[in-house]
C-alpha atoms as a PDB file:
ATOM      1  CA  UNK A   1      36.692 -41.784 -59.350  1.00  0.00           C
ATOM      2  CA  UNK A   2      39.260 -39.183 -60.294  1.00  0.00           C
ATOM      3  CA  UNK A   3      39.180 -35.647 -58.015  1.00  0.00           C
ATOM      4  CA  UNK A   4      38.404 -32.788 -59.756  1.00  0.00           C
ATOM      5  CA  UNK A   5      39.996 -29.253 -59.340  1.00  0.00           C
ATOM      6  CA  UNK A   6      39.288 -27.127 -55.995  1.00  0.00           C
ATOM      7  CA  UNK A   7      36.782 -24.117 -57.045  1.00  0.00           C
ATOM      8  CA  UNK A   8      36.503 -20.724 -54.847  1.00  0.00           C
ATOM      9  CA  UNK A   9      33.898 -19.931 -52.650  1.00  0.00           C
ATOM     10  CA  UNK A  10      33.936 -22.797 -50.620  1.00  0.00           C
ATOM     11  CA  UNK A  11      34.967 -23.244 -46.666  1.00  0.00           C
ATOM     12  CA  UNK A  12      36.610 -25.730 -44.531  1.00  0.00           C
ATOM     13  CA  UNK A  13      39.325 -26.729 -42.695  1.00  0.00           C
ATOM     14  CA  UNK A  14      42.433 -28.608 -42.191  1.00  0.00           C
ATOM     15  CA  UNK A  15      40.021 -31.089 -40.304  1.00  0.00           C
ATOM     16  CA  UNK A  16      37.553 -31.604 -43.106  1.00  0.00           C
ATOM     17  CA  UNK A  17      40.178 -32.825 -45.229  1.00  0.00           C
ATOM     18  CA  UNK A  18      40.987 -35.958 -46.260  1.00  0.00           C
ATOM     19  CA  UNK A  19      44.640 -37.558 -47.510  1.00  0.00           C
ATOM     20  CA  UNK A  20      45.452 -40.314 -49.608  1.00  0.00           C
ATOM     21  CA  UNK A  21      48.118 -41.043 -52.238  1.00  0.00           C
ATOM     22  CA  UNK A  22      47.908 -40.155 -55.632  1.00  0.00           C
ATOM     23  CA  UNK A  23      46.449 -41.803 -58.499  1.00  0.00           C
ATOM     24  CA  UNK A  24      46.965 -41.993 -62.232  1.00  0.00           C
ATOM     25  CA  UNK A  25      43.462 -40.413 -62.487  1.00  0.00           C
ATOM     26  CA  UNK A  26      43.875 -37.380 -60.559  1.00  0.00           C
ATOM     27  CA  UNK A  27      46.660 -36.337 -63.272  1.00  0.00           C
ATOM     28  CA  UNK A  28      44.082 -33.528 -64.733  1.00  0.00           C
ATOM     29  CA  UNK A  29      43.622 -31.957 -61.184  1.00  0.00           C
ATOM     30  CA  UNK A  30      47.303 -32.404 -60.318  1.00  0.00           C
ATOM     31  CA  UNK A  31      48.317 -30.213 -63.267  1.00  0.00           C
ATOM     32  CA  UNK A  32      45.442 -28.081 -62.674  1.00  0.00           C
ATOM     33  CA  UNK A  33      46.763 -27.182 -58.670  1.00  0.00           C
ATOM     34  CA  UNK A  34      50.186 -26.835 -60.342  1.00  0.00           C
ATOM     35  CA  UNK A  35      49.067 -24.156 -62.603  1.00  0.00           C
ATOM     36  CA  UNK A  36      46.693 -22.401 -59.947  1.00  0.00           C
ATOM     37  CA  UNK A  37      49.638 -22.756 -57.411  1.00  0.00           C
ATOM     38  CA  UNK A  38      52.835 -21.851 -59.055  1.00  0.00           C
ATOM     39  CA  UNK A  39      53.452 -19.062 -61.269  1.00  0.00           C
ATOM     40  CA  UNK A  40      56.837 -20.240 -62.113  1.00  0.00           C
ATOM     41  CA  UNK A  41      58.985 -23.493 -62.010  1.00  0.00           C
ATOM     42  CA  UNK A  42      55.534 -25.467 -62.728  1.00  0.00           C
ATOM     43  CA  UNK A  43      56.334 -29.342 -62.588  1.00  0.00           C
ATOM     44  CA  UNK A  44      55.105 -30.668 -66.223  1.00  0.00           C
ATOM     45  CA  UNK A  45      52.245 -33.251 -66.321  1.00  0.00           C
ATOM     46  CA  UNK A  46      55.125 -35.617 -67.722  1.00  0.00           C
ATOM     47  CA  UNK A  47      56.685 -35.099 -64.222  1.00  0.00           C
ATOM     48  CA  UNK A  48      53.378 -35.824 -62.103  1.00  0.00           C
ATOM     49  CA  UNK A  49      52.853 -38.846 -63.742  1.00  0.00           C
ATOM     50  CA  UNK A  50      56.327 -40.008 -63.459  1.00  0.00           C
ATOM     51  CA  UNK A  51      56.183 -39.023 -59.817  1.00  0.00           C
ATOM     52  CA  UNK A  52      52.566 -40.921 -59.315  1.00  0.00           C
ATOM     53  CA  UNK A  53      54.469 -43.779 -60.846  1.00  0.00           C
ATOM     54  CA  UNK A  54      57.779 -43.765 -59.088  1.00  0.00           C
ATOM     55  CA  UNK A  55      59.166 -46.117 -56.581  1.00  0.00           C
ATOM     56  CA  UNK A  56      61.220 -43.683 -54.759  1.00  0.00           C
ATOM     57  CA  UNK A  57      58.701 -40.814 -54.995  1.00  0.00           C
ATOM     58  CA  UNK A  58      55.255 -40.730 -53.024  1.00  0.00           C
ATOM     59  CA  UNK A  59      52.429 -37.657 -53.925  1.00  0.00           C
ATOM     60  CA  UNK A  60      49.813 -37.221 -50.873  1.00  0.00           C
ATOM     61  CA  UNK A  61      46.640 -35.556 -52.373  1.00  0.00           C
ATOM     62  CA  UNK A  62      44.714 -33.655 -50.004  1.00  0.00           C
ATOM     63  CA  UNK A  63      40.499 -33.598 -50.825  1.00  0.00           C
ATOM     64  CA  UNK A  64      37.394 -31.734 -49.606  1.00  0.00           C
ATOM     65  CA  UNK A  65      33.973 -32.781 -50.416  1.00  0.00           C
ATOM     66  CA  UNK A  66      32.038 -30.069 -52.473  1.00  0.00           C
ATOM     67  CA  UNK A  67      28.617 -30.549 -53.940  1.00  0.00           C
ATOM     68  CA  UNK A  68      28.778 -34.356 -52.814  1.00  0.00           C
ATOM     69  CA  UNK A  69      32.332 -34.463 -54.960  1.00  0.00           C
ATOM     70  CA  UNK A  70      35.907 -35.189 -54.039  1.00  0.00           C
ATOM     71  CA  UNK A  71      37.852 -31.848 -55.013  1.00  0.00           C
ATOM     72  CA  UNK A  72      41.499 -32.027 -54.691  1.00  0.00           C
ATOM     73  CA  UNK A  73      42.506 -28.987 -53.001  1.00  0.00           C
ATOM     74  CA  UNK A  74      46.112 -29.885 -52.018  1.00  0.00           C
ATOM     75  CA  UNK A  75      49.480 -31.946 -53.321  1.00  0.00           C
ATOM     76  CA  UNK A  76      52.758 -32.591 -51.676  1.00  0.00           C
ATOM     77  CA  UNK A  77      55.313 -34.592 -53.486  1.00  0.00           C
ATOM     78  CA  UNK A  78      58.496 -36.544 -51.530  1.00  0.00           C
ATOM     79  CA  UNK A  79      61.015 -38.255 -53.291  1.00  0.00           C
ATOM     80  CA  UNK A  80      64.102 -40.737 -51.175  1.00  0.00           C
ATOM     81  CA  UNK A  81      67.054 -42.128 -52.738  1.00  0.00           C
ATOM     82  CA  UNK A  82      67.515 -45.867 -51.713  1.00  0.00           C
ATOM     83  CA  UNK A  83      70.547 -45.544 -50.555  1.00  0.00           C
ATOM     84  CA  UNK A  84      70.407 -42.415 -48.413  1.00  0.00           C
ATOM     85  CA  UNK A  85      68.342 -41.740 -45.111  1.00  0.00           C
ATOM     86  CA  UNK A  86      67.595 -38.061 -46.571  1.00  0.00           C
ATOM     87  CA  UNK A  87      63.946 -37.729 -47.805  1.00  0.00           C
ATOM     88  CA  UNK A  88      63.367 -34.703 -49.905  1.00  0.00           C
ATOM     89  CA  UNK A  89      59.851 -32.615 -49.762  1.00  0.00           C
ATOM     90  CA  UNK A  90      60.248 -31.527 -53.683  1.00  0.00           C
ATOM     91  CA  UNK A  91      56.778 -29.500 -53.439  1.00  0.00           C
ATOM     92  CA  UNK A  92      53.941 -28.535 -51.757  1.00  0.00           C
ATOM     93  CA  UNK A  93      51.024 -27.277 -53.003  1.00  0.00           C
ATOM     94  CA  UNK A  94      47.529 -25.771 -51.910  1.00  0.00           C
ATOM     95  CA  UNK A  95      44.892 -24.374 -53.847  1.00  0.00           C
ATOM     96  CA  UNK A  96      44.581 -20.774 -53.666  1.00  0.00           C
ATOM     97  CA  UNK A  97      41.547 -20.701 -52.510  1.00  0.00           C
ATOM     98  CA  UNK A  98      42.362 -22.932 -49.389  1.00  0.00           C
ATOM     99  CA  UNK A  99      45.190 -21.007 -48.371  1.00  0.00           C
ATOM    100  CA  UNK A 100      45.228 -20.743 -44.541  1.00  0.00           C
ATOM    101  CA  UNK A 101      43.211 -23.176 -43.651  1.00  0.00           C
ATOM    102  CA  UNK A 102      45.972 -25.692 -42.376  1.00  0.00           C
ATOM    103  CA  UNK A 103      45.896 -27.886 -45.281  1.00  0.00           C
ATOM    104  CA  UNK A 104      49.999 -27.004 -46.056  1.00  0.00           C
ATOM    105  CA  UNK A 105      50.451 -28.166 -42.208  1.00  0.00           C
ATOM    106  CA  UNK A 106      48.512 -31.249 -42.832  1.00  0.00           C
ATOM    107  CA  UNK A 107      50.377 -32.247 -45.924  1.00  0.00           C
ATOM    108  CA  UNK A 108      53.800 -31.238 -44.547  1.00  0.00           C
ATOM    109  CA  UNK A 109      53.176 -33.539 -41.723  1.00  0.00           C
ATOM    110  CA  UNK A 110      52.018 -36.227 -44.203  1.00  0.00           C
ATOM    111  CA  UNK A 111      55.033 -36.021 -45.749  1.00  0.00           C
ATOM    112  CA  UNK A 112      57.320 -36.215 -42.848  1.00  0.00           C
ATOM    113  CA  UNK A 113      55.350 -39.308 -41.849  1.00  0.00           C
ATOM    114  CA  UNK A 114      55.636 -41.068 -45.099  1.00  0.00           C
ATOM    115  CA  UNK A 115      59.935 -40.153 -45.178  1.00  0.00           C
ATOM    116  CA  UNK A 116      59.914 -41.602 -41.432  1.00  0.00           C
ATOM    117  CA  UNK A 117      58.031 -44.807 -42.637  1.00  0.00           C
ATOM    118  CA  UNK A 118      60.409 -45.415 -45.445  1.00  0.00           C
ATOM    119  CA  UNK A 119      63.673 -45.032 -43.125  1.00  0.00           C
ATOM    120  CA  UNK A 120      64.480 -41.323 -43.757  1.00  0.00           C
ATOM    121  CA  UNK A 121      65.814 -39.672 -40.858  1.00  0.00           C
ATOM    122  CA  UNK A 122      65.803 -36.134 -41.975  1.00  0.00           C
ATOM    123  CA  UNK A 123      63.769 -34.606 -44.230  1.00  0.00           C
ATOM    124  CA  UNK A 124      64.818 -31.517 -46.736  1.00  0.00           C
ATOM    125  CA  UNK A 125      63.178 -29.248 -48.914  1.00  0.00           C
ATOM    126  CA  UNK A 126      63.683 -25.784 -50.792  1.00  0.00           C
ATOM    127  CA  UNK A 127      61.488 -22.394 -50.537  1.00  0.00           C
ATOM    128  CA  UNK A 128      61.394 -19.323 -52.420  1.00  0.00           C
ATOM    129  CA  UNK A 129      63.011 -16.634 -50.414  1.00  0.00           C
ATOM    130  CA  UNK A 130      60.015 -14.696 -51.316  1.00  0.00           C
ATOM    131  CA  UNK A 131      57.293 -17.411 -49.454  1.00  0.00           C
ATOM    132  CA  UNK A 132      56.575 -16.017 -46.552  1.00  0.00           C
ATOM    133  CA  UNK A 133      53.622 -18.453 -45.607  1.00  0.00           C
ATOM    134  CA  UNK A 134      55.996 -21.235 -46.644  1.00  0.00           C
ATOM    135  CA  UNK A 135      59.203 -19.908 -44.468  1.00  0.00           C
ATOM    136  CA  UNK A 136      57.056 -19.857 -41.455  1.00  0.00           C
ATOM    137  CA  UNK A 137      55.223 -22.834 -41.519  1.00  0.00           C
ATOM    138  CA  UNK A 138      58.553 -24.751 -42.031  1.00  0.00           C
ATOM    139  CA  UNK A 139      60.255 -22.821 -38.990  1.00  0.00           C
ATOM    140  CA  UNK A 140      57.458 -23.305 -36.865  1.00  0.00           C
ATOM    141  CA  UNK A 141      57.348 -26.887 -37.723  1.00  0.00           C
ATOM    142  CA  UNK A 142      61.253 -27.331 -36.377  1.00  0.00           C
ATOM    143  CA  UNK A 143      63.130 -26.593 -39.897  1.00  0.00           C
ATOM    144  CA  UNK A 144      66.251 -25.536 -39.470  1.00  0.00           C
ATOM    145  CA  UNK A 145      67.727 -22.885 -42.788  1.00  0.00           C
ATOM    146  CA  UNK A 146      71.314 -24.761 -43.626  1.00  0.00           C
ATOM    147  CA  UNK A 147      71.886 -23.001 -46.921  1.00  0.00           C
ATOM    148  CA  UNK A 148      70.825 -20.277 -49.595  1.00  0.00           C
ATOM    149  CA  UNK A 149      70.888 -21.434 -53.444  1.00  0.00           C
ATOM    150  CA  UNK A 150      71.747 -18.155 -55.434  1.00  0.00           C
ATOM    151  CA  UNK A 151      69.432 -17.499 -59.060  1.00  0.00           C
ATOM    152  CA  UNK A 152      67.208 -21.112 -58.146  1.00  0.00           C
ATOM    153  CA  UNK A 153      64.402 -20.853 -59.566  1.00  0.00           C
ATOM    154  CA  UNK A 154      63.022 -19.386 -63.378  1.00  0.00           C
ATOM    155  CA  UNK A 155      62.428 -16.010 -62.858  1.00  0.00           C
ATOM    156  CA  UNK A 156      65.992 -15.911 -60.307  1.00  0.00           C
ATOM    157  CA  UNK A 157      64.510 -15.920 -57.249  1.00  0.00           C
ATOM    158  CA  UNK A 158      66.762 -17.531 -54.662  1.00  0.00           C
ATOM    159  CA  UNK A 159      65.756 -20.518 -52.828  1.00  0.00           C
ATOM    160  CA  UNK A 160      66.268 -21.302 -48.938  1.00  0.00           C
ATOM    161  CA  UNK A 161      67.034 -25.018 -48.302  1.00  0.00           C
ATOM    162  CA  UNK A 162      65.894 -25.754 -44.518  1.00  0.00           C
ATOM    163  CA  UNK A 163      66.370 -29.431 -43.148  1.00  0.00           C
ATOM    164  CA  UNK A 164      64.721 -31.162 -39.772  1.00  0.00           C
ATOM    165  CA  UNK A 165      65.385 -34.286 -38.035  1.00  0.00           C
ATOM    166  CA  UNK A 166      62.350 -36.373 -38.121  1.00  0.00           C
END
């Protein structure tokens, strides 16, 4: 059964959620959290689905139950290079409506599981200079800011790569 998209008005926490990876049938939702999440630099469903699908690339969904339904209410997306020991944390994404409740910590820590289980030493990832949720989360999870990437994203916003030894 494919998880549908995460609606307002509805309470829980980080606890009450559950993870698994991704499937080819929670595409709809997928693109549906992108579109609800991001205002700019949205990933195309092409790009989900090629993700869903890749060897090298592994997309954690995070659900709550609502009415008796899975709902997917959060997505983070890692991608490794065979050769290298660098995992990469390309995005992260939680439903508006669930902000605050954890669920970015739980997938973040997903990730860095699933880059440790694969042989990735370090993990990587970029933020908006402008996420101020996302900046602390990742520096109170042990990320470390190495660099600044000038005019990153659509609109120009510059991005803040941070790393951490995992």
């Amino acid at each position: 059964m494919a998880a549908r998209p995460a609606s307002a008005g509805t309470e829980e926490t980080a606890a009450h959620i559950v993870l698994r990876p991704a499937r080819r049938a929670d595409l709809d939702a997928l693109v549906a959290l992108e579109h609800a999440a991001f205002a700019t630099d949205r990933a195309e469903r092409r790009a989900i689905r090629h993700a869903i699908d890749s060897p090298t690339m592994s997309v954690v969904v995070a659900l709550a139950l609502e009415g008796g339904e899975e709902v997917l209410v959060g997505a983070a997306v890692l991608e490794r290079r065979r050769a290298s020991r660098i995992a990469r944390l390309s995005s992260i994404a939680v439903s508006p409506a669930r902000g605050g409740l954890g669920i970015g910590g739980t997938l973040l820590g997903a990730a860095e599981a699933e880059a440790s289980a694969r042989g990735c030493d370090r993990l990587r990832l970029e933020v908006r200079a402008d996420n101020g949720a996302g900046i602390r989360l990742y520096e109170r999870r042990g990320y470390t800011r190495f660099a600044v990437r000038p005019d990153y994203y659509e609109d120009g916003m510059e991005a803040w790569r941070y790393e951490k030894a995992l």
